[in-house]
Protein backbone atom coordinates (compact mmCIF):
# COMPACT_ATOMS: atom_id res chain seq x y z
CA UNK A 1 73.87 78.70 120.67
CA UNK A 2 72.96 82.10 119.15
CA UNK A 3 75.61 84.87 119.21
CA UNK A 4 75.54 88.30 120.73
CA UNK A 5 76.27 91.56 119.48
CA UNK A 6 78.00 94.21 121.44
CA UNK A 7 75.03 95.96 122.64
CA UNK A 8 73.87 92.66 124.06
CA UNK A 9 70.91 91.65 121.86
CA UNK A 10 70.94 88.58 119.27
CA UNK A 11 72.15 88.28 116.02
CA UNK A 12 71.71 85.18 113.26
CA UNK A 13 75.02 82.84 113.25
CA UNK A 14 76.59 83.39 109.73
CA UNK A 15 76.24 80.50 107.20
CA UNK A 16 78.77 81.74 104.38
CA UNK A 17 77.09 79.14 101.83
CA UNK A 18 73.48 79.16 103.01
CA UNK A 19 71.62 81.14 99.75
CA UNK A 20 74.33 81.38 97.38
CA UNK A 21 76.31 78.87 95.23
CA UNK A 22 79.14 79.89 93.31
CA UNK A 23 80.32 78.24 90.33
CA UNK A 24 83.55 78.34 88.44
CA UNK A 25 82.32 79.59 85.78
CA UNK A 26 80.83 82.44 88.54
CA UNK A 27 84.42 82.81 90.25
CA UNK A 28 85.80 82.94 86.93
CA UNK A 29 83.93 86.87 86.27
CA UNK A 30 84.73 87.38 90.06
CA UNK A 31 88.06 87.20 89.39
CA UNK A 32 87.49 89.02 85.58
CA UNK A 33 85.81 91.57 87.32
CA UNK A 34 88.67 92.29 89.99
CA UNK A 35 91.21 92.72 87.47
CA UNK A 36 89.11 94.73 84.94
CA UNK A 37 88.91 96.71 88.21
CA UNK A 38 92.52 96.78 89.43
CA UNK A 39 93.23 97.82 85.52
CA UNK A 40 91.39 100.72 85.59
CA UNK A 41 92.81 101.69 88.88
CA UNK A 42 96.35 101.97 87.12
CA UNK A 43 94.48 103.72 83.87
CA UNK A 44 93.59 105.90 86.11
CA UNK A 45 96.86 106.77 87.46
CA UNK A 46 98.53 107.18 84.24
CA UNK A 47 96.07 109.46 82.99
CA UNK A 48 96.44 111.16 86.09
CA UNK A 49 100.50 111.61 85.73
CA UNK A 50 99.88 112.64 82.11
CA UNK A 51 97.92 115.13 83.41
CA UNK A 52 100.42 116.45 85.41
CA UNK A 53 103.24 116.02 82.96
CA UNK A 54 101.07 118.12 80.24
CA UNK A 55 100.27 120.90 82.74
CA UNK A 56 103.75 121.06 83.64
CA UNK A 57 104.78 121.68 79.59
CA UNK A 58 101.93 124.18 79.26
CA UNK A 59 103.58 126.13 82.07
CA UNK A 60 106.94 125.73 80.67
CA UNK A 61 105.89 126.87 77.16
CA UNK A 62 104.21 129.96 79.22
CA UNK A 63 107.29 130.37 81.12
CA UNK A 64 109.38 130.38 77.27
CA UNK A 65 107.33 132.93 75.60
CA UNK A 66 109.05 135.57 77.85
CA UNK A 67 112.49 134.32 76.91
CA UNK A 68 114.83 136.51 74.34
CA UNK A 69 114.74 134.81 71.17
CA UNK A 70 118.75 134.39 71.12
CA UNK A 71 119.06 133.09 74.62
CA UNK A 72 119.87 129.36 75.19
CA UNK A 73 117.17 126.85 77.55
CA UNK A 74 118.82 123.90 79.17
CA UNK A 75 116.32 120.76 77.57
CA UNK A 76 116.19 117.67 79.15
CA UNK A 77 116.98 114.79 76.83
CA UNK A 78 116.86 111.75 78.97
CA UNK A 79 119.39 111.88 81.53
CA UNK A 80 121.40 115.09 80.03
CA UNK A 81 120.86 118.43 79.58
CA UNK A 82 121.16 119.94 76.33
CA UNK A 83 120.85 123.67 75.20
CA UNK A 84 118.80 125.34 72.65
CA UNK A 85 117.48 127.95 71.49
CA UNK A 86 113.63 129.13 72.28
CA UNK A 87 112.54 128.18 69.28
CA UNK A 88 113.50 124.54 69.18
CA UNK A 89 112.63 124.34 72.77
CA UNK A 90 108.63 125.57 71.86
CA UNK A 91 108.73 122.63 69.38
CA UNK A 92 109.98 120.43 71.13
CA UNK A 93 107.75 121.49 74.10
CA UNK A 94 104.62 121.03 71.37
CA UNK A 95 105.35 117.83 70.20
CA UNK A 96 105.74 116.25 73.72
CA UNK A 97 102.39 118.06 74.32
CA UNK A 98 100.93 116.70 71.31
CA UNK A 99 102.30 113.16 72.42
CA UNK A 100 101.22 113.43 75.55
CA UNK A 101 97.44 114.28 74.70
CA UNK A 102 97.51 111.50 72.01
CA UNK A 103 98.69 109.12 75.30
CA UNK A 104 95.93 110.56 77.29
CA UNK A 105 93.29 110.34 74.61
CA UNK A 106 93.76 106.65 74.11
CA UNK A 107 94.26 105.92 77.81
CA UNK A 108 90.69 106.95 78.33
CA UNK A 109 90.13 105.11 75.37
CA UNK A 110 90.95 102.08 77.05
CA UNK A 111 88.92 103.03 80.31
CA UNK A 112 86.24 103.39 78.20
CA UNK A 113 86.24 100.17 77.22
CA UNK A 114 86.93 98.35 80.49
CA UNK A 115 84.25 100.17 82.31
CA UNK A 116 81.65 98.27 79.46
CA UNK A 117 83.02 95.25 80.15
CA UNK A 118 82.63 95.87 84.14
CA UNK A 119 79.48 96.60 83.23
CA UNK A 120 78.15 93.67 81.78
CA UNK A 121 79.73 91.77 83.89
CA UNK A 122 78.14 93.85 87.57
CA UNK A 123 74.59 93.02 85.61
CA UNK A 124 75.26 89.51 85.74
CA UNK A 125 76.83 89.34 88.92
CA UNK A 126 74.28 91.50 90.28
CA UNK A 127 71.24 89.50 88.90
CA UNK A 128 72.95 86.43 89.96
CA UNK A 129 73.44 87.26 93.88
CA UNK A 130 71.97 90.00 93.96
CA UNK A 131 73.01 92.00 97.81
CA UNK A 132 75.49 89.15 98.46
CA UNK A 133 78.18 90.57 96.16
CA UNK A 134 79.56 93.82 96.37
CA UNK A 135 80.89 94.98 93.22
CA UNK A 136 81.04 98.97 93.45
CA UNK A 137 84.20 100.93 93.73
CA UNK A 138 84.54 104.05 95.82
CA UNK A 139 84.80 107.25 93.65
C-alpha cells in the first residue's frame, strides 16, 4: 500500500537502509564529525565572549584616559574591589587586553584546525553517501 501526501497524490514508502550501508568504521567519522562540530560551536562562543570582554577593556581604557592622574579607580580583582591609581589601572587594563587577544588568537587557532579536520572528513562522507548525509552547518 503506497502512502499519500497531504495534497493527496503518491509518494515512495521510505526504506531507511535501501542504498546506503553504514559501517562502524563509517559511524565512527559520523560521530567524529558531530563532535568536531559541537567543538567548534563552543570555540565559537568563547571567541565570541572574548570579544566582548576585550571591547569592554578598550572602552574602559577610553573611559580612563579622561581620569585625573591622582584620582583612585575601583579594579576588580576577583571578587573584591581594589583601588588604584590611573596608571596602574591602564596597565593592568593592557595586560588583560594583551591576554585576552593572545586567548582569542589561539582560539581561532584551534578552529582553524578543526574546520580541516571537518573537512576531510565531509569529503569522505560526502563521496561515500553522497545526498543521503547532511553534513553542513547553518552560518
Amino acid at each position: 500500500m503506497a502512502a499519500t501526501s497531504s495534497k493527496g497524490g503518491l509518494k515512495p514508502p521510505f526504506h531507511p537502509d535501501s542504498d546506503v550501508h553504514i559501517t562502524y568504521e563509517d559511524q565512527q567519522k559520523i560521530n567524529r564529525f558531530a563532535r568536531l562540530n559541537a567543538k567548534l560551536e563552543d570555540y565559537k562562543d568563547d571567541i565570541k565572549s572574548k570579544e566582548n570582554d576585550l571591547q569592554s577593556i578598550e572602552e574602559a581604557c577610553e573611559e580612563i584616559e579622561l581620569f585625573d592622574d591622582d584620582e583612585q579607580i575601583p579594579y576588580l580583582v576577583g571578587e573584591a574591589f581594589i583601588y588604584q591609581n590611573v596608571e596602574k589601572t591602564q596597565s593592568c587594563l593592557a595586560d588583560a587586553k594583551k591576554n585576552l587577544e593572545n586567548d582569542i588568537k589561539d582560539l581561532k587557532e584551534k578552529v582553524s584546525g578543526v574546520k580541516e579536520k571537518m573537512g576531510e572528513l565531509k569529503i569522505y562522507l560526502y563521496g561515500k553517501f553522497g545526498n543521503h548525509i547532511h553534513l553542513e552547518t547553518d552560518e
